[in-house]
Protein backbone atom coordinates (compact mmCIF):
# COMPACT_ATOMS: atom_id res chain seq x y z
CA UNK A 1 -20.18 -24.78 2.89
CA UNK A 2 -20.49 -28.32 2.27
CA UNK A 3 -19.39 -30.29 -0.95
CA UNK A 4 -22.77 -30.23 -2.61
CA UNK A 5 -24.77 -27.72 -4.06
CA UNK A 6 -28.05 -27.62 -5.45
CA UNK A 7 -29.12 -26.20 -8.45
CA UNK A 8 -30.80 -22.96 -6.91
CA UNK A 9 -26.92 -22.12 -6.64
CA UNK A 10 -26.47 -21.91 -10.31
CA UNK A 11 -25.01 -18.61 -11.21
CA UNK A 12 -25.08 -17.00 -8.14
CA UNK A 13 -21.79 -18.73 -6.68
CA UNK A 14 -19.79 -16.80 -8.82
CA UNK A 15 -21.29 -13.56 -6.88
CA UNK A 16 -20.65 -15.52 -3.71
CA UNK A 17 -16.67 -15.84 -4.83
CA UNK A 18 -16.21 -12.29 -5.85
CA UNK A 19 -17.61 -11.64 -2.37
CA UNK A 20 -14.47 -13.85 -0.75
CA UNK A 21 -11.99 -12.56 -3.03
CA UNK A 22 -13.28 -8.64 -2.04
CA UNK A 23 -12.67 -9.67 1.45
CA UNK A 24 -9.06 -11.16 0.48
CA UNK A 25 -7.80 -8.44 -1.52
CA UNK A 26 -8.23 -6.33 1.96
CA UNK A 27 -6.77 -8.45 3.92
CA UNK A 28 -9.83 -9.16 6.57
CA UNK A 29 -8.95 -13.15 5.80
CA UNK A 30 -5.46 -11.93 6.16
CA UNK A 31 -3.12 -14.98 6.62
CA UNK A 32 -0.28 -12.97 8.33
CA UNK A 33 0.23 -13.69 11.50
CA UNK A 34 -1.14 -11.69 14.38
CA UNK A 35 1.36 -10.34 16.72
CA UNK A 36 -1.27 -9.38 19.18
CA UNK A 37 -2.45 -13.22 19.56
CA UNK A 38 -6.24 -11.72 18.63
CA UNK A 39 -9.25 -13.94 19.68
CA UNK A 40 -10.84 -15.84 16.99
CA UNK A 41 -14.38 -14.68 18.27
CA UNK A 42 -13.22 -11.04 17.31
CA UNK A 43 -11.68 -11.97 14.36
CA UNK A 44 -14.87 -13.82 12.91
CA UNK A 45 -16.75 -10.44 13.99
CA UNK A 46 -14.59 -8.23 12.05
CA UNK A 47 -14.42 -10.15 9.37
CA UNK A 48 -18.65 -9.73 9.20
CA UNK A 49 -18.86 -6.40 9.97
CA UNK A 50 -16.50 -5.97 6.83
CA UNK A 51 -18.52 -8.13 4.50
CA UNK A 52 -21.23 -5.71 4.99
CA UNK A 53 -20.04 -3.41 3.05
CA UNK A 54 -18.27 -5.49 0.54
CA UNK A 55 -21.64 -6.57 -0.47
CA UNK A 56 -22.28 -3.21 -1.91
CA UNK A 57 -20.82 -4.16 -5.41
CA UNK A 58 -24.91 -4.94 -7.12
CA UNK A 59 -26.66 -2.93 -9.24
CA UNK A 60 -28.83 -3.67 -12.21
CA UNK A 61 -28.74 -3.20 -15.82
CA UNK A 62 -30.98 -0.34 -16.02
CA UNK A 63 -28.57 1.83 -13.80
CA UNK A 64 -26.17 2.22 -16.43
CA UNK A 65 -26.52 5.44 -17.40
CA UNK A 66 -24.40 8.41 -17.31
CA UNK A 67 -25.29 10.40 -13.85
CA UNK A 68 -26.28 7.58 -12.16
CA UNK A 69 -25.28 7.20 -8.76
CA UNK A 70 -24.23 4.06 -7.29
CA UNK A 71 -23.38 3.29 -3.52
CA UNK A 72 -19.78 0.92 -4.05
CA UNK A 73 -17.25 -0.06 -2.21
CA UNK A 74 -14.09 -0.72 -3.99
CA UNK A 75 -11.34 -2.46 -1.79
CA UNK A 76 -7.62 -1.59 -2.11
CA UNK A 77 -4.83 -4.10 -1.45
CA UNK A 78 -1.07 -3.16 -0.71
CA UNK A 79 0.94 -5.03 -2.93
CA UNK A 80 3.36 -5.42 -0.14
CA UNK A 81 1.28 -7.30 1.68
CA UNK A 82 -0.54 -9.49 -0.61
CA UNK A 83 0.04 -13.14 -1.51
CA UNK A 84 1.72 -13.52 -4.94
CA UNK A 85 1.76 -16.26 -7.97
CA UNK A 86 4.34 -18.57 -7.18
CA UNK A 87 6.58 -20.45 -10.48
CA UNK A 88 4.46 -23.85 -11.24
CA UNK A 89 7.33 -25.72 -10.25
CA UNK A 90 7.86 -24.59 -6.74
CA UNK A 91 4.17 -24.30 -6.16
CA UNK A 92 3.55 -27.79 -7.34
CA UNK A 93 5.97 -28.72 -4.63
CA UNK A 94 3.31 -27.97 -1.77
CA UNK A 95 -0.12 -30.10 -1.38
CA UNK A 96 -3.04 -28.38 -1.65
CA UNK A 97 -5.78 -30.36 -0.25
CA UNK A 98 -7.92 -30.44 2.64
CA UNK A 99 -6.70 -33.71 3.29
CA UNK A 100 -3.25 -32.43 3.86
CA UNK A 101 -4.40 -29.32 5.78
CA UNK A 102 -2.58 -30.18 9.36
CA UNK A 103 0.66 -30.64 7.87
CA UNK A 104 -0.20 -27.37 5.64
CA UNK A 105 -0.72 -25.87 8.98
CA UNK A 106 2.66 -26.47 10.15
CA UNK A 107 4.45 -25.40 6.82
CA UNK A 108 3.29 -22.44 7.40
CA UNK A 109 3.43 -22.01 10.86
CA UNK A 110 -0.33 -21.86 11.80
CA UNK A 111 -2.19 -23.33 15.12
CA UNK A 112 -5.33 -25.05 14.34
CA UNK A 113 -8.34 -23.12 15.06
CA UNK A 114 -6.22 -19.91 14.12
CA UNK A 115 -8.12 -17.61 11.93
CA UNK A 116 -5.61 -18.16 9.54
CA UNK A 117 -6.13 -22.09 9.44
CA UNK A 118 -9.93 -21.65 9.09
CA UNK A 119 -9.55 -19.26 5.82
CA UNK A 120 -6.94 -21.73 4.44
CA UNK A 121 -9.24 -25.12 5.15
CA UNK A 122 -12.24 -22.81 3.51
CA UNK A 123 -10.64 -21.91 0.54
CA UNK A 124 -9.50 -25.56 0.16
CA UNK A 125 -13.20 -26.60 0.85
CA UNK A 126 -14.38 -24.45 -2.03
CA UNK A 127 -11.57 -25.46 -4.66
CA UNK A 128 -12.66 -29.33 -3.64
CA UNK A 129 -16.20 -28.99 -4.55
CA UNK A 130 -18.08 -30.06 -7.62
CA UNK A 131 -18.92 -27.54 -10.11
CA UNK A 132 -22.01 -26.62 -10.37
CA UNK A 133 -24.80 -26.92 -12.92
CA UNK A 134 -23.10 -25.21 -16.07
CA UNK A 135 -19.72 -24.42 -14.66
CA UNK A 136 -15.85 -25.36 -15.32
CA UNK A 137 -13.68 -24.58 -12.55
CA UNK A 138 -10.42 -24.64 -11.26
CA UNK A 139 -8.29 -23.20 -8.74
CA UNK A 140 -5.31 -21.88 -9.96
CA UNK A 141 -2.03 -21.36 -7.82
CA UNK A 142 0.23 -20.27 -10.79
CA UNK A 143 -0.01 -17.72 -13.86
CA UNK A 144 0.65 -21.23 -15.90
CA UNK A 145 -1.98 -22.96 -14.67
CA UNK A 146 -4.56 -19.92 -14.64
CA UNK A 147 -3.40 -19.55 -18.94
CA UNK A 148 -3.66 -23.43 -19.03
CA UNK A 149 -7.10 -23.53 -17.62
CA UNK A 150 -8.00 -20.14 -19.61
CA UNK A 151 -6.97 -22.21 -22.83
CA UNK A 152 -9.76 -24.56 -21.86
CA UNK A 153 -12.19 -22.41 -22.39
CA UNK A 154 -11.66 -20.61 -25.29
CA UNK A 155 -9.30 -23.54 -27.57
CA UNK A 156 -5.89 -24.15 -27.62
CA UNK A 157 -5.44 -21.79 -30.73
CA UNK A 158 -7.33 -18.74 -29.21
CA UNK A 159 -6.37 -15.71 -28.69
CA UNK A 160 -7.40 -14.14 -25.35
CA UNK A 161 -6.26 -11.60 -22.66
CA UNK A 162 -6.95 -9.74 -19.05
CA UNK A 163 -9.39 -7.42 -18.14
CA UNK A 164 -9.57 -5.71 -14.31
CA UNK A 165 -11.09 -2.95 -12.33
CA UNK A 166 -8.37 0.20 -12.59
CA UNK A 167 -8.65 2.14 -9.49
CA UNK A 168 -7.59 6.09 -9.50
CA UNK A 169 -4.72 6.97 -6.83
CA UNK A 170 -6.82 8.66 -4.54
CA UNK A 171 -8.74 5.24 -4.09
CA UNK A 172 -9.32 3.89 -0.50
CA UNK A 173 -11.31 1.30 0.82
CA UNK A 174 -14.28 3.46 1.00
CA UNK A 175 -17.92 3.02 0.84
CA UNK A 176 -19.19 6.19 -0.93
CA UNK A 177 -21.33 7.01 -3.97
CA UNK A 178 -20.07 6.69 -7.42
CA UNK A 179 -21.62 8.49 -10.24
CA UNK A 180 -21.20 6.82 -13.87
CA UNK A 181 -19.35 9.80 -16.12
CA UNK A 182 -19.50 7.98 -19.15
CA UNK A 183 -22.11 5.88 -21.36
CA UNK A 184 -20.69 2.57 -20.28
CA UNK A 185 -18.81 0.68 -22.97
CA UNK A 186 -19.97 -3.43 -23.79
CA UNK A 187 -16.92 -5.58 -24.15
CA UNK A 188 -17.67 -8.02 -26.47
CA UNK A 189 -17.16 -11.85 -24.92
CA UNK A 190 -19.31 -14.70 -26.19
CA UNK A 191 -17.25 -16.26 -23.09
CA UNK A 192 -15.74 -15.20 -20.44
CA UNK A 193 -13.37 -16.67 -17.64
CA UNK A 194 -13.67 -14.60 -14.31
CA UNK A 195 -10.51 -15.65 -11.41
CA UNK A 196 -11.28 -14.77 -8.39
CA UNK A 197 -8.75 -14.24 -5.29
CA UNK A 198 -9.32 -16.66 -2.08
CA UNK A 199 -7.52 -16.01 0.76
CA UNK A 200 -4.24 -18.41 1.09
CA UNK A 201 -0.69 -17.72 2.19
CA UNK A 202 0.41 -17.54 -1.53
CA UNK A 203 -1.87 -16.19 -4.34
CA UNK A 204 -4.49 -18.83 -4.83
CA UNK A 205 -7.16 -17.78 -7.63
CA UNK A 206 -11.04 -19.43 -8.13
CA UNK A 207 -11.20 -19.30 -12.12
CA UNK A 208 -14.63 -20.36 -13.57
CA UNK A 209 -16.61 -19.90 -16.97
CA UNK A 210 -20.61 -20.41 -16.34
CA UNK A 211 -22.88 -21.01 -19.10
CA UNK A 212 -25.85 -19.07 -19.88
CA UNK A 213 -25.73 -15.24 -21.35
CA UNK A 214 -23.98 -12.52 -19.08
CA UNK A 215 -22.85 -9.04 -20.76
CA UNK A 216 -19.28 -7.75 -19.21
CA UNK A 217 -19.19 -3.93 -19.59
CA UNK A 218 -16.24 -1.29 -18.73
CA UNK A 219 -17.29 1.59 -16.70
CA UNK A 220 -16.02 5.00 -16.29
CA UNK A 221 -17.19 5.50 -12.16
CA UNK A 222 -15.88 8.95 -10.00
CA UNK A 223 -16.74 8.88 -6.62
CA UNK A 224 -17.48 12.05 -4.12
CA UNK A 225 -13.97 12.35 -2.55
CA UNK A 226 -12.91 12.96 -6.59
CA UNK A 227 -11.48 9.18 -7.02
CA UNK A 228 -11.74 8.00 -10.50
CA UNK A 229 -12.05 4.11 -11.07
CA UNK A 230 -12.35 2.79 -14.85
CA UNK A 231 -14.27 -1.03 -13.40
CA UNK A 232 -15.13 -4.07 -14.89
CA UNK A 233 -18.39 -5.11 -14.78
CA UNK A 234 -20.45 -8.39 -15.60
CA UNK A 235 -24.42 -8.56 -15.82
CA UNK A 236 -25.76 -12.08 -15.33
CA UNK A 237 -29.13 -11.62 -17.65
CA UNK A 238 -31.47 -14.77 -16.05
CA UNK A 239 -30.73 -15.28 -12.45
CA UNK A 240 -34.03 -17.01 -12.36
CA UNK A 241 -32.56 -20.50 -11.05
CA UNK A 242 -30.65 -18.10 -7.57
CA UNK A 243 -31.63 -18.87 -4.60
CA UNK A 244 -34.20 -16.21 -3.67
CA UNK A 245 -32.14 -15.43 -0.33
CA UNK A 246 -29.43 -14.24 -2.14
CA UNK A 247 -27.76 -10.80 -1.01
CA UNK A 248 -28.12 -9.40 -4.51
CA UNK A 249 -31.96 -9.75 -4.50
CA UNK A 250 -32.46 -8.31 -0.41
CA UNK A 251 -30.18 -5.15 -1.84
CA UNK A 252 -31.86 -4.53 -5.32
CA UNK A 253 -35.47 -5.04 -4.16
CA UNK A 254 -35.53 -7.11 -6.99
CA UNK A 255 -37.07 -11.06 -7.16
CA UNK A 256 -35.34 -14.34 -8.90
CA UNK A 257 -35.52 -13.83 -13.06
CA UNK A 258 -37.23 -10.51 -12.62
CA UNK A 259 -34.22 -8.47 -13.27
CA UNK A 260 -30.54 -8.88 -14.77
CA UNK A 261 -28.06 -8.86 -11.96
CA UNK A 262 -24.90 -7.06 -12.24
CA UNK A 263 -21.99 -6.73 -10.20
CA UNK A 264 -18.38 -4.97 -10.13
CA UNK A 265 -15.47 -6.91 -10.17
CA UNK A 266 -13.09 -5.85 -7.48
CA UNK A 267 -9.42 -4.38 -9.07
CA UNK A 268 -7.46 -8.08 -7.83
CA UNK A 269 -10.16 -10.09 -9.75
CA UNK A 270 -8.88 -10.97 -13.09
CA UNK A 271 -11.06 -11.04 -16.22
CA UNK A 272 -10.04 -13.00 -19.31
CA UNK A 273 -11.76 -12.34 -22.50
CA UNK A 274 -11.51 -13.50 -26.34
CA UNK A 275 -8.41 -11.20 -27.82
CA UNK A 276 -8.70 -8.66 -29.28
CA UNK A 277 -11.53 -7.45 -25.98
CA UNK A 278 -13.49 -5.14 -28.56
CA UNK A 279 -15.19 -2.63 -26.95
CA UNK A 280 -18.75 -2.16 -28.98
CA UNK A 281 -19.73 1.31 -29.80
C-alpha cells in the first residue's frame, strides 16, 4: 500500500489489519525460514488462496441471535512457533524502519526478495503510514510500549485490561459453520484499543483506537465438529465513509452505511477495554 490514504479508508483499515494479523497468527506470512528454498511465485499464491478464507470473519448486527449460524474461520497458532514480545530494552536495540530494512535483512538472515523480506518491509510500510481520518496508532514491539500507548487512550490514571477470542481445544484452523449458543453479551467500552498481530520475526503488534461508535460484544460460538470458542467481537455501526469495494460489503450483500459491520477478532488479536470490562445484561 502506499503512505497515503484517503478518507474512503476510514474505518475499514482496521478490518484490513485484522485480516493481516489472521494470516500471521497461522503462519502463511511465516518468517521462518524455508528449508525447501520455495519459490516466491508459490508462496504469494498460497498466501491468497489462504486469505480467502480468512476473510470469512463478517457478519452483521442482526445475526446475533442465539441459533444463528455463521460460516467462520478461526485460525490457530502454535505457540512454539510464533514470534514473541521481546523486553523494551533489547527490542529498542534493533531499528525498525523501512529505511533500515537491508541491514534488517541481514540481522536476521533473510535474502531480499525472500518472502520473508517482503512481509517484514510490508509490515514496516504499514507501521510508517499516517493515521487515518479519526485514528491513533502505533506499532508496538513490547508489552511496555503496547500499556504505554494503551495509557494514551484511556488517561494515565485509568484503569483498563485485555480482552481476546478463547478458542475450545478441539479448535483447528477450520472453515465450518458456527452456531451462536448464547444471547451474545455487550461489553461495555466507550473506547476501545484493538492490537493487531503483523507478521515480523519477533512479535510486532498494530494497536489503534478509531473514533466514531462501534459496540464490542462477547460471543458464545460452537461449531459442527463440537469446538466451542467464547470470541470477541466488534460492530463498526456507520461504515458509510468504506470504500464500497471493501470485502465486508461483496460478502454481506450489504452497501456503504446501509448496515453495521461486524467482525470477529481472531484469538492472537488483543482487545483492551476500560477496567472493570462490564458485561451489560
Amino acid at each position: 500500500m502506499g503512505l497515503g490514504f484517503s478518507s474512503s479508508w476510514s474505518l475499514s483499515f482496521c478490518v484490513l489489519l485484522v485480516l493481516m494479523s489472521a494470516e500471521a497468527s497461522k503462519g502463511e506470512y511465516s518468517l521462518q525460514k524455508h528449508e525447501d528454498g520455495g519459490e516466491e511465485a508459490m508462496a504469494r499464491k498460497h498466501i491468497h488462496t489462504h486469505m480467502d478464507m480468512s476473510m470469512r470473519i463478517f457478519f452483521t448486527i442482526t445475526d446475533l441471535k442465539v441459533g444463528k449460524r455463521i460460516p467462520v474461520y478461526f485460525s490457530k497458532r502454535d505457540p512454539a512457533t510464533s514470534p514473541y514480545l521481546l523486553p523494551r530494552e533489547e527490542v529498542e536495540s534493533i531499528p525498525f524502519s523501512s529505511a533500515q530494512l537491508p541491514y534488517l535483512l541481514q540481522f536476521f538472515g533473510f535474502s531480499q526478495g525472500s518472502p520473508q523480506a517482503i512481509a517484514m518491509e510490508n509490515t514496516l510500510r504499514h507501521c510508517e503510514t499516517e493515521p487515518i481520518e479519526g485514528e491513533t496508532k502505533s506499532c508496538v514491539t513490547s508489552l511496555e510500549s503496547m500499556l504505554d500507548f494503551s495509557r494514551k487512550i484511556f488517561g494515565l490514571k485509568a484503569s483498563f485490561e485485555v480482552i481476546s477470542t478463547k478458542l475450545g481445544e478441539k479448535t483447528t484452523s477450520l472453515l465450518q459453520n458456527y452456531t451462536i449458543l448464547k444471547l451474545p453479551k455487550p461489553i461495555s467500552a466507550p473506547k476501545m484499543v484493538a492490537c493487531h498481530t503483523l507478521p515480523y520475526p519477533y512479535a510486532v503488534f498494530y494497536c489503534h483506537f478509531q473514533e466514531g461508535e462501534n459496540k464490542v460484544f462477547e460471543v458464545s460460538l460452537g461449531g459442527e465438529n463440537g469446538d466451542r470458542v467464547e470470541a470477541v467481537a466488534v460492530c463498526h455501526m456507520d461504515t458509510s465513509q468504506w470504500n464500497q469495494d471493501h470485502v465486508s460489503f461483496r460478502l454481506l450483500g450489504v452497501q456503504p452505511g446501509a448496515s453495521p459491520v461486524c467482525h470477529f477478532f481472531p484469538a492472537d488479536n488483543l482487545i483492551w477495554v476500560p477496567s472493570p470490562a462490564l458485561i451489560q445484561d
